[in-house]
Protein backbone atom coordinates (compact mmCIF):
# COMPACT_ATOMS: atom_id res chain seq x y z
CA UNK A 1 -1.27 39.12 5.29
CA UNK A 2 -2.24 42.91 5.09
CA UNK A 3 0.10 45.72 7.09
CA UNK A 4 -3.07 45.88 9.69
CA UNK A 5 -3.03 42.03 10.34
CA UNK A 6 0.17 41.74 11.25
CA UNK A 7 0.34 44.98 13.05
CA UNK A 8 -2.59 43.38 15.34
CA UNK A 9 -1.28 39.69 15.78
CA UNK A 10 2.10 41.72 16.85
CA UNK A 11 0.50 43.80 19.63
CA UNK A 12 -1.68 40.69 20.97
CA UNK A 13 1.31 38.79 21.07
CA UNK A 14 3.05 41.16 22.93
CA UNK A 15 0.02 41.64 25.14
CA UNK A 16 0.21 37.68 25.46
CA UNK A 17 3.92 37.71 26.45
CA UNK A 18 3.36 40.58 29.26
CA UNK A 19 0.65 38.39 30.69
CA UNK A 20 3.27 35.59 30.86
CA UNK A 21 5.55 38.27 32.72
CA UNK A 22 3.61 39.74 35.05
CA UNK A 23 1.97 35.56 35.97
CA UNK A 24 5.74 34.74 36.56
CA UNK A 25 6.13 34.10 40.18
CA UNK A 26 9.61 36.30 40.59
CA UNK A 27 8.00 39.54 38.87
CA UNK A 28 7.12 41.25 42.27
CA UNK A 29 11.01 40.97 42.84
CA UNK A 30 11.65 43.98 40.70
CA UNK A 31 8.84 46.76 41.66
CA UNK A 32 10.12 49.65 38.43
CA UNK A 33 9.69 46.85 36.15
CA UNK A 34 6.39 45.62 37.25
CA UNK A 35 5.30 48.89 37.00
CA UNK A 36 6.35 49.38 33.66
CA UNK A 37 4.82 45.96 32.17
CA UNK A 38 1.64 46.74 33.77
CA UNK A 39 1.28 50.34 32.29
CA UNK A 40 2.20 48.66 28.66
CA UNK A 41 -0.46 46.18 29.47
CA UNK A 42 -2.80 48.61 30.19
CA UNK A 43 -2.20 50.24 27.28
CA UNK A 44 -2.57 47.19 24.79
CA UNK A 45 -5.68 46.24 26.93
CA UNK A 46 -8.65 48.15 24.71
CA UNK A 47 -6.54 46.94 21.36
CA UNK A 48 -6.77 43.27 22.67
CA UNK A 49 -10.57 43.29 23.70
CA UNK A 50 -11.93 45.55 20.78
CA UNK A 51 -9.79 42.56 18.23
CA UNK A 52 -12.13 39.47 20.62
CA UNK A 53 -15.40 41.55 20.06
CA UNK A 54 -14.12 42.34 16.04
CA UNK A 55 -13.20 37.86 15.59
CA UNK A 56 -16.35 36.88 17.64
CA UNK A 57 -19.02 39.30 15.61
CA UNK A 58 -16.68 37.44 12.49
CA UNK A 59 -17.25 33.98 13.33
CA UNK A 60 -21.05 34.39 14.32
CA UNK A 61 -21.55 36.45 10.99
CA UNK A 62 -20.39 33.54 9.53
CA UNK A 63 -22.26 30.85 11.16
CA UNK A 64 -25.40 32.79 10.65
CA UNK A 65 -24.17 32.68 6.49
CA UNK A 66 -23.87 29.14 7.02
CA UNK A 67 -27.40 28.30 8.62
CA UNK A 68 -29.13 30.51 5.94
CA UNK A 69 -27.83 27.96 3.29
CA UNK A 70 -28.58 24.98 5.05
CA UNK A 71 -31.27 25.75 6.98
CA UNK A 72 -35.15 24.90 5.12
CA UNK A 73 -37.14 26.62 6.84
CA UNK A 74 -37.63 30.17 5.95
CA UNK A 75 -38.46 31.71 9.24
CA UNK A 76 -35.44 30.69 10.13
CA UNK A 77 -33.84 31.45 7.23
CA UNK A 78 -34.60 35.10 7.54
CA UNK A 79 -34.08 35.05 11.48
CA UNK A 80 -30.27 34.09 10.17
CA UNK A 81 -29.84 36.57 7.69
CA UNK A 82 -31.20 39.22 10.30
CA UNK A 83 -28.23 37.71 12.47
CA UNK A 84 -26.12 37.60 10.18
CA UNK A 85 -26.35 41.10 8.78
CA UNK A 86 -26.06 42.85 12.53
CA UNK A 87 -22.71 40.60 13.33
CA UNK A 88 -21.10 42.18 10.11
CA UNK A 89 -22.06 45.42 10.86
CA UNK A 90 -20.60 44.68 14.68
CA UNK A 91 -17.99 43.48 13.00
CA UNK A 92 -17.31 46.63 10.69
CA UNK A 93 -17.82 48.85 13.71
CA UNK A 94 -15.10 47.01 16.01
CA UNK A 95 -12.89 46.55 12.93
CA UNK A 96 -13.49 51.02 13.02
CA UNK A 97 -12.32 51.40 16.57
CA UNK A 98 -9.10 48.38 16.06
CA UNK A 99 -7.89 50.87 12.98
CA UNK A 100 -8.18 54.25 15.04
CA UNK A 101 -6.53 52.14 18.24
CA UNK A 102 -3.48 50.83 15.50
CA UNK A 103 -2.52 54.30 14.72
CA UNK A 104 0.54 55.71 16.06
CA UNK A 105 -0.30 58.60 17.73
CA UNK A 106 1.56 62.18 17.50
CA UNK A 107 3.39 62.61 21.02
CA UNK A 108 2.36 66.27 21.13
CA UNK A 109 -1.32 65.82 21.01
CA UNK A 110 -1.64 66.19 24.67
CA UNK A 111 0.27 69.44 24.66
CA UNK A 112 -0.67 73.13 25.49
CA UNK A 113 0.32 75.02 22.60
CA UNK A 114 2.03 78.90 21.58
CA UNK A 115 0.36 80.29 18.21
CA UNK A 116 2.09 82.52 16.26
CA UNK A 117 -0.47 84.80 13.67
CA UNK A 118 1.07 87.02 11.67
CA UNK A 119 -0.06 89.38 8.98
CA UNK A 120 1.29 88.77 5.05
CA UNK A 121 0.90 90.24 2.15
CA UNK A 122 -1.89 92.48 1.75
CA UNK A 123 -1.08 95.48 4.05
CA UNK A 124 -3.65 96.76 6.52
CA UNK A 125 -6.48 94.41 4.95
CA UNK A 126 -3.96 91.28 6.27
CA UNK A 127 -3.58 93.09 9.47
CA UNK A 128 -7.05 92.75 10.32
CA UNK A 129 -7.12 89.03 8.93
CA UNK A 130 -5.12 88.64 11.37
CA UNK A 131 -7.12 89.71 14.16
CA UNK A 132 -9.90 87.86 12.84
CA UNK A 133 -8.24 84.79 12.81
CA UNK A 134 -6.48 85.19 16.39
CA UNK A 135 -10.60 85.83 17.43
CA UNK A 136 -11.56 82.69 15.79
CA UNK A 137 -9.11 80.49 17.50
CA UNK A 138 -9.93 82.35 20.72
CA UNK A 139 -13.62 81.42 20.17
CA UNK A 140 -12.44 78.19 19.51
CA UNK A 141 -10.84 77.64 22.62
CA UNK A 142 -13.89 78.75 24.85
CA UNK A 143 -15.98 76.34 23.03
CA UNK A 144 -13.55 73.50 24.18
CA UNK A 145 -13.11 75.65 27.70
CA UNK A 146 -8.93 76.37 26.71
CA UNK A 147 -7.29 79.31 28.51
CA UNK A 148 -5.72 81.36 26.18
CA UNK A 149 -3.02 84.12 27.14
CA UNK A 150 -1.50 86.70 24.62
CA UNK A 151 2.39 86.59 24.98
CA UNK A 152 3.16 89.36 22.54
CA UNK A 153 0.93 91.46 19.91
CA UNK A 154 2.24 93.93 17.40
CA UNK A 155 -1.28 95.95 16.66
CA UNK A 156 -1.86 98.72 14.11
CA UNK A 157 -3.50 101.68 14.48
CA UNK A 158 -6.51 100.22 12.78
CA UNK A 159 -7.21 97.87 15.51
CA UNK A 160 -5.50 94.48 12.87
CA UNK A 161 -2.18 92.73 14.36
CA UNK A 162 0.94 92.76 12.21
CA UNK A 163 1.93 89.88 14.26
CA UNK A 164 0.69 88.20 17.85
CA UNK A 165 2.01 85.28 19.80
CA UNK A 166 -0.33 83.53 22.27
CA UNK A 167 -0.45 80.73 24.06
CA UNK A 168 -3.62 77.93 24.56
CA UNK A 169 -3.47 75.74 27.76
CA UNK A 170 -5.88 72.87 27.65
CA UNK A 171 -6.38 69.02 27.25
CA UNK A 172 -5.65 67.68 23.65
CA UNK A 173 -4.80 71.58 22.43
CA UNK A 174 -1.98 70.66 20.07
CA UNK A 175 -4.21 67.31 18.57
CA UNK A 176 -6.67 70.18 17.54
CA UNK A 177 -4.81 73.20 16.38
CA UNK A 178 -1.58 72.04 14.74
CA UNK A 179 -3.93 71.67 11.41
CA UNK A 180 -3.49 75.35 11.64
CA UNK A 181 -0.05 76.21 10.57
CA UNK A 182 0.23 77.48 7.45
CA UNK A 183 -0.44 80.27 5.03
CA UNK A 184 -4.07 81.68 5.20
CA UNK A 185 -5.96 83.29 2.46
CA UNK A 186 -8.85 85.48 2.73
CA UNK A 187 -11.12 87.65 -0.25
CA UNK A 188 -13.25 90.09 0.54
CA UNK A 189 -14.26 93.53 0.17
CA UNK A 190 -12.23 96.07 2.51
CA UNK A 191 -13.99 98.84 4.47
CA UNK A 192 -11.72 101.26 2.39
CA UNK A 193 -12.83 100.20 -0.98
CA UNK A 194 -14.94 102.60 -2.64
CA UNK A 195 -15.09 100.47 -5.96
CA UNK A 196 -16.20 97.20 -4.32
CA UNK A 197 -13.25 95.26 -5.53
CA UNK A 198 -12.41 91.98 -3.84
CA UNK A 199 -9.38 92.28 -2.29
CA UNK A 200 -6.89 89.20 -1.95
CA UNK A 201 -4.66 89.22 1.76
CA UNK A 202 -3.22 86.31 3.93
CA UNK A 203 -1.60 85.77 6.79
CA UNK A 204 0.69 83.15 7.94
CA UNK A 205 0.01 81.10 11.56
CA UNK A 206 2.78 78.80 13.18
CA UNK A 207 1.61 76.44 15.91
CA UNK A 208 4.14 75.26 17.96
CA UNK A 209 3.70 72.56 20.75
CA UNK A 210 4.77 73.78 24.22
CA UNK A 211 7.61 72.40 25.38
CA UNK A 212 8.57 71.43 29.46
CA UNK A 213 11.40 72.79 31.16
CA UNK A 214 12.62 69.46 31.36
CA UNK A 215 12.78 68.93 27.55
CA UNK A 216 14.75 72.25 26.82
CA UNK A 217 17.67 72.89 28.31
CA UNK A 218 18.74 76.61 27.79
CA UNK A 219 22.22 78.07 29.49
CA UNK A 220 22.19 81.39 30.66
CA UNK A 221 25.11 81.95 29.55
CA UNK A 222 23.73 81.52 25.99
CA UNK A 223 21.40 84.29 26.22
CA UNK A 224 21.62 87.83 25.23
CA UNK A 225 18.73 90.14 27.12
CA UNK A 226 18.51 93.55 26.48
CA UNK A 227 15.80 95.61 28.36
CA UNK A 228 14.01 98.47 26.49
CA UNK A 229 10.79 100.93 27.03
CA UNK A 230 7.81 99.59 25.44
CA UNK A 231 6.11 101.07 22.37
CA UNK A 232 2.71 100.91 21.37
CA UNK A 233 1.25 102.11 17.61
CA UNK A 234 2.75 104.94 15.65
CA UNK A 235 5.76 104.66 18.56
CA UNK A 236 3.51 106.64 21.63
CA UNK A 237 4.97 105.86 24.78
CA UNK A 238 3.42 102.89 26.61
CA UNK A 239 5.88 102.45 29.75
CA UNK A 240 8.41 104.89 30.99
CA UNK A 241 10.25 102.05 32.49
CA UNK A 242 12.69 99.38 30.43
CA UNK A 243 10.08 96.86 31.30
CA UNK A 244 9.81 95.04 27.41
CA UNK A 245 12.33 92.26 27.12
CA UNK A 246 14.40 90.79 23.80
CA UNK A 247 15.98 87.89 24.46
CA UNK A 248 18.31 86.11 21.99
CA UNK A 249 19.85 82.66 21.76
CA UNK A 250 23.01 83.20 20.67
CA UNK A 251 23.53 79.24 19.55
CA UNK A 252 20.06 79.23 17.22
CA UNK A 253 19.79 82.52 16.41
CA UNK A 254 16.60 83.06 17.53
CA UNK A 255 15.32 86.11 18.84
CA UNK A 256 11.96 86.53 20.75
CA UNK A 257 10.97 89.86 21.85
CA UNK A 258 8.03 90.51 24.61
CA UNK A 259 6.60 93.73 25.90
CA UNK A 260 2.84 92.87 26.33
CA UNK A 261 3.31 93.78 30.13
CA UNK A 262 4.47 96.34 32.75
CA UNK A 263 6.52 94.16 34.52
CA UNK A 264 10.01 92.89 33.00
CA UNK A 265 9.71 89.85 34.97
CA UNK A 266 6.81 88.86 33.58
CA UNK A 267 8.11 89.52 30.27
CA UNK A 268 11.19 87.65 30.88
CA UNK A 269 9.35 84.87 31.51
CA UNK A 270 6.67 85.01 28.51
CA UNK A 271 10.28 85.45 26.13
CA UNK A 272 11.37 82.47 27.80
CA UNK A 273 8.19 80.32 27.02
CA UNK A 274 8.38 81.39 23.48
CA UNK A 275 11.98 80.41 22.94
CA UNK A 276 11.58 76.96 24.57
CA UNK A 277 9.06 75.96 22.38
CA UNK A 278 10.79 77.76 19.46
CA UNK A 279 13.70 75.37 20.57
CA UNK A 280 11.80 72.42 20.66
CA UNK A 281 10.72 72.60 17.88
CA UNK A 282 13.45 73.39 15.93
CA UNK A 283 15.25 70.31 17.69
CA UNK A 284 11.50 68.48 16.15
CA UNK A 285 12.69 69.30 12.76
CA UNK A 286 16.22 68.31 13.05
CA UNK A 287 15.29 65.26 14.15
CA UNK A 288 13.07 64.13 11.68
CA UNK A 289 15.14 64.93 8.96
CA UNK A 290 17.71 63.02 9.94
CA UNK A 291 15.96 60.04 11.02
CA UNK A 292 13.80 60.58 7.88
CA UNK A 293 10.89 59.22 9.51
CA UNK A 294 8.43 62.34 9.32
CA UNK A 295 5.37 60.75 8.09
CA UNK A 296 3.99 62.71 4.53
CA UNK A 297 0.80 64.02 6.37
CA UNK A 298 -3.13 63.35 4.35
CA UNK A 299 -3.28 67.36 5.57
CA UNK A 300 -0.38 68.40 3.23
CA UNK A 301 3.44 68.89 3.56
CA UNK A 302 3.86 70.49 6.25
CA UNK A 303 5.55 73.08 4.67
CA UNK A 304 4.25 76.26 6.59
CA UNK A 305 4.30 78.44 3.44
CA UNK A 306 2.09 75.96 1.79
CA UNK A 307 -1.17 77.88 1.31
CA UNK A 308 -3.80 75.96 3.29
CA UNK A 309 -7.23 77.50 3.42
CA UNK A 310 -8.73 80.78 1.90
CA UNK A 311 -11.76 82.16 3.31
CA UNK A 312 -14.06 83.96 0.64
CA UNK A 313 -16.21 86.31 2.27
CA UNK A 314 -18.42 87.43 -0.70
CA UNK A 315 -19.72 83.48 -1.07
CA UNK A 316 -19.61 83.01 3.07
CA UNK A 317 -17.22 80.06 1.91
CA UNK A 318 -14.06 78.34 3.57
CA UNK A 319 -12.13 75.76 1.55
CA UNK A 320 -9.52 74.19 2.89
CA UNK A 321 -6.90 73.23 -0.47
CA UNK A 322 -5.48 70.32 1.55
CA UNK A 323 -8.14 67.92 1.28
CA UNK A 324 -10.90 69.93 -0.90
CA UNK A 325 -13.19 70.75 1.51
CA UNK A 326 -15.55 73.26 1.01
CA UNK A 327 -18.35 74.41 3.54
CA UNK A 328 -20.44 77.67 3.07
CA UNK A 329 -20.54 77.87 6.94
CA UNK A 330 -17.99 81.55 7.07
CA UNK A 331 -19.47 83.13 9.87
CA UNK A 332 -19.43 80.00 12.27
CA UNK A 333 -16.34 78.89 11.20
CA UNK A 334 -14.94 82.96 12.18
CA UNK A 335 -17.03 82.27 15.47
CA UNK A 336 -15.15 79.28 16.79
CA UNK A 337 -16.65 76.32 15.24
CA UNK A 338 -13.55 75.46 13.58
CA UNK A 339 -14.59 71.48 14.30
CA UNK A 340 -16.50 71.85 10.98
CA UNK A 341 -13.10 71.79 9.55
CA UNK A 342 -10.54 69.88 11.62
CA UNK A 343 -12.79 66.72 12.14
CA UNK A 344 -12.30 66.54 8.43
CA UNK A 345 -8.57 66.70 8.35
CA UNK A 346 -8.10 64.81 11.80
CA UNK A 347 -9.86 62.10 10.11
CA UNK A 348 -7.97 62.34 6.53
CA UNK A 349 -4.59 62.29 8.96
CA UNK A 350 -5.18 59.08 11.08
CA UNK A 351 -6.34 57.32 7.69
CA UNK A 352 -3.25 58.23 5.99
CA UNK A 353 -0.87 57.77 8.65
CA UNK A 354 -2.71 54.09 9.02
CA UNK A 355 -2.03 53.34 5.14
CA UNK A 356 1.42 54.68 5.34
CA UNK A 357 2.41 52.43 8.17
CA UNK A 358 3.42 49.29 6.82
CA UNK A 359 6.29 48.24 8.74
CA UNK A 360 6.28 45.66 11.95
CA UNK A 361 4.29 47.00 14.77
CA UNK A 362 6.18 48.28 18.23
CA UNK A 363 4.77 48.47 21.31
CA UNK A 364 6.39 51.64 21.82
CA UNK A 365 4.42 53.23 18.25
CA UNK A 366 1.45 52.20 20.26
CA UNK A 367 2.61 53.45 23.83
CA UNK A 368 2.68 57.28 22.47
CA UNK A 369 -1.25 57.30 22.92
């Protein structure tokens, strides 16, 4: 029996047993728990009825097969096979959805997200990458109808971003953008090259799931805030009041530093954003290793200095090196339609994280969606 059979017959017998449960005359006794079983229920529900439609479009695929060899008559014959070939493609379809359903879903996905762009190697010509990339993602998010609020920039005089943190607020936002993080590569010719030579900068983007307040528990007393004027380009004045805020965590080491407003409160509280989801994600990582369950992703390592896309402006071409896609669609790929490319990878994921799970089914694997 194959990984996805017995990951189904395990989930409809557990969907079998909560029917028993929630039938049993004391289970109105104990209102928590008959809340609970009938949430799980719910959940299991689609995964139940999608394998019925998947066995029934089977079986009459098969009866069909059986009346075209025993059946004489050839009108009926090819009124069978007709039959027989639109149950199997049923069939194929429901056996789709069952596959997508049986995947254990990331329990991010639903997240808001804080993106961190910043410019590599490549000087000025990375700076602007930079800001070309933060403007795709921003187009991206008005496509999908994401707020999107700048936490921190670091901008240069010529109008590129050595480095800026924002944050995307919207249904689904980390299922969509953490294909993102990694190294990105672009080639092209820069305004200041009087030769024509193609130029070769990148820039590195982090996307970090937001965490809740809940989740991350940071002491006061393990913070260190200093208070400081705020600086813009080439160090001109941009506040004449200790409004930017640097706050570090003095257990991780971290540091996050915020001075994208006039107020100090409001900085205070961007810092604070930052560093929770810094911590939570950090916490991720630690976790994973030592459970040593992090699933080897379709989309690559994970690694964020793995290289994962170079954009080659001279061919108006974007491949993306972790699953050799290549689409000559630059422009509306820099103008937001970045679904050209993350359908493709979203797709590659689920089917490798489908293949790669071969152990016995939980409910709980399932109860993450």
């Amino acid at each position: 029996m194959s990984a996805f059979d017995e990951r189904l017959l395990a989930l409809e017998a557990r969907y079998a047993e909560l029917e028993r449960e929630l039938a049993a005359p004391d289970a109105y006794q104990d209102i928590d728990r008959l809340q609970r079983l009938s949430q799980e229920q719910a959940r299991l529900r689609e995964v139940v009825e999608t394998a019925r439609r998947w066995r029934e479009a089977q079986r009459a695929a098969s009866d069909a097969d059986e009346m075209v060899r025993s059946e004489r008559d050839e009108e009926l014959v090819a009124l069978a096979e007709h039959e027989a070939n639109a149950q199997r493609a049923a069939a194929d379809e429901e056996q789709d959805k069952l596959r997508a359903l049986l995947v254990p879903t990331d329990p991010n996905d639903l997240r808001d997200v804080v993106v961190e762009v910043r410019a590599g190697t490549g000087g000025d010509e990375a700076a602007l990458f930079a800001a070309d990339l933060f403007r795709m993602y921003a187009r991206y998010a008005e496509r999908r109808r994401w707020k999107v609020e700048v936490l921190e920039q670091n901008e240069t005089s010529g109008h590129g971003f050595k480095e800026i943190i924002f944050e995307v607020q919207g249904a689904g936002a980390y299922s969509r953008l953490k294909y993102e993080s990694g190294v990105h590569r672009v080639q092209r010719v820069p305004q200041t090259e009087s030769q024509g030579r193609i130029h070769t900068s990148a820039a590195s983007v982090v996307v970090l799931p937001e965490a809740e307040d809940v989740e991350v528990e940071i002491n006061e007393e393990d913070l260190k805030i200093d208070v400081y004027r705020s600086t813009g380009p080439g160090g001109q004045s941009v506040n004449t009041t200790d409004s930017a805020v640097r706050i570090t965590h003095m257990p991780s080491g971290l540091v996050v530093s915020i001075q994208d407003e006039k107020s100090q409160h409001k900085n205070r509280a961007k810092a604070l954003r930052v560093l929770r989801a810094r911590l939570y994600d950090l916490e991720q990582s630690r976790r994973d290793a030592e459970l040593k369950e992090t699933r080897r992703s379709m989309v690559g390592s994970g690694d964020r200095s793995e290289k994962i896309r170079t954009y080659n402006f001279p061919q108006s071409r974007v491949t993306d090196h972790r699953i050799d896609l290549t689409t000559h669609q630059l422009q509306k790929v820099l103008d937001g339609d970045l679904d050209i490319l993350i359908d493709p990878l979203a797709q590659e994921d689920q089917a490798r994280r489908l293949l790669e799970e071969t152990d016995t089914p939980t409910v709980s694997a399932l109860s993450r969606s």
